[in-house]
Protein backbone atom coordinates (compact mmCIF):
# COMPACT_ATOMS: atom_id res chain seq x y z
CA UNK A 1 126.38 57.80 13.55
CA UNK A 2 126.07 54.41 15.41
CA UNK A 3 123.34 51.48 14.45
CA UNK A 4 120.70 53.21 16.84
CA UNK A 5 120.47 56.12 14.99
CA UNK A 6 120.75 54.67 11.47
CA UNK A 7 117.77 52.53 12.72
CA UNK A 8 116.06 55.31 13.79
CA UNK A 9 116.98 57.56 9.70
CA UNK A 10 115.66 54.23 8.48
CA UNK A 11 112.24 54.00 10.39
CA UNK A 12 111.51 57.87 10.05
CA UNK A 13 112.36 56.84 5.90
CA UNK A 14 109.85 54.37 6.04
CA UNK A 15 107.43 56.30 7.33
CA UNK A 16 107.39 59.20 5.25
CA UNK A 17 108.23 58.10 2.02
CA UNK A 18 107.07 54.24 2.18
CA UNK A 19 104.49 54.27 4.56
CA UNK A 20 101.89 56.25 3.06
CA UNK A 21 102.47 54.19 -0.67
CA UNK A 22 101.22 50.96 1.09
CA UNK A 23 98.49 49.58 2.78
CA UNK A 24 99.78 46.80 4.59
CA UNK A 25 101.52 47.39 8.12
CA UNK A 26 105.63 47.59 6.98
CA UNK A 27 108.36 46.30 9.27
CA UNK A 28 112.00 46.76 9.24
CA UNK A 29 113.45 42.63 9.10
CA UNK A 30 117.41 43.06 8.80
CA UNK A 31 120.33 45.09 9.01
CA UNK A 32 123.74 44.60 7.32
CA UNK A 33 126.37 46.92 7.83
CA UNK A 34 129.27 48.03 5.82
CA UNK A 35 132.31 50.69 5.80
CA UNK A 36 129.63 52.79 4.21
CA UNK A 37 126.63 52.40 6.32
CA UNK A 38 123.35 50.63 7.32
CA UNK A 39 120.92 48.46 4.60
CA UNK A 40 117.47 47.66 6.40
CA UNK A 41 115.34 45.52 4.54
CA UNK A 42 111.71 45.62 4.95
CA UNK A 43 108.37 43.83 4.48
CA UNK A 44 104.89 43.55 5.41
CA UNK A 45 104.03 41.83 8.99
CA UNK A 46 101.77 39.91 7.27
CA UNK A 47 104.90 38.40 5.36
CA UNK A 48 107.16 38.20 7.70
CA UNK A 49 104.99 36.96 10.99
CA UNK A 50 102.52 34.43 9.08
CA UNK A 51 104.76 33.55 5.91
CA UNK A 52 101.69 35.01 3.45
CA UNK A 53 102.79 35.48 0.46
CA UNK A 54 99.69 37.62 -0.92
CA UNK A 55 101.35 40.10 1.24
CA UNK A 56 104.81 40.31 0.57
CA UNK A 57 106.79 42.77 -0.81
CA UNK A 58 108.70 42.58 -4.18
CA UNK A 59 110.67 44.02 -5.67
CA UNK A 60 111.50 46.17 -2.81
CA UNK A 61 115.36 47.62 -2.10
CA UNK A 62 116.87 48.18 1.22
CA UNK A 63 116.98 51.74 2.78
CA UNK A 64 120.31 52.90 2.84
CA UNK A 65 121.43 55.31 5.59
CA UNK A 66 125.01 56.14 5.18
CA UNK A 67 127.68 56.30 7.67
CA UNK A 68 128.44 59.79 6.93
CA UNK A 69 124.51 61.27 8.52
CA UNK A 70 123.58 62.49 4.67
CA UNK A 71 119.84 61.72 3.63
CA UNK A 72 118.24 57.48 3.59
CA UNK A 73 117.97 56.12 -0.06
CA UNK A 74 116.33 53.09 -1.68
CA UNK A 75 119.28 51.01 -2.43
CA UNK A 76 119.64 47.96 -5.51
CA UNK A 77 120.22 44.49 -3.75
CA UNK A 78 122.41 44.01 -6.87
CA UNK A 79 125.93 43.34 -5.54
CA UNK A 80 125.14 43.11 -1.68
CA UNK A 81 125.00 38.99 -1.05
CA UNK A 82 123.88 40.17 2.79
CA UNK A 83 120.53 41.31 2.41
């Protein structure tokens, strides 16, 4: 598995398990990679483009896909100083 594809486990993720919880439009913001695999953070556009709090995300941990091609998690930022 290369960065493409974990991008693309992580999107699909999103939109079938995180998606469909939220009402605000939800955007991958950054990637840090490990021996293990991919963490993509997310948040609303809202947040990210105009800074609006109101619509931020907390609370939130990163999707982990792992290097190995088994099944995207929600991770714990706990212990990742990257993300």
């Amino acid at each position: 598995m290369v960065l493409q594809d974990a991008f693309e486990a992580a999107q699909q993720f999103l939109d079938e398990e995180i998606r469909p919880e939220h009402a605000l439009e939800l955007v991958i913001v950054k990637c840090a990679e490990d021996e293990e695999g991919w963490a993509f953070s997310y948040n609303s556009r809202a947040f990210v483009e105009d800074g609006d709090i109101v619509s931020s995300l907390v609370g939130n941990g990163p999707i982990i896909v792992p290097r190995s091609g088994a099944a995207p998690y929600i991770g714990s930022m706990f212990g990742r100083s990257d993300l």
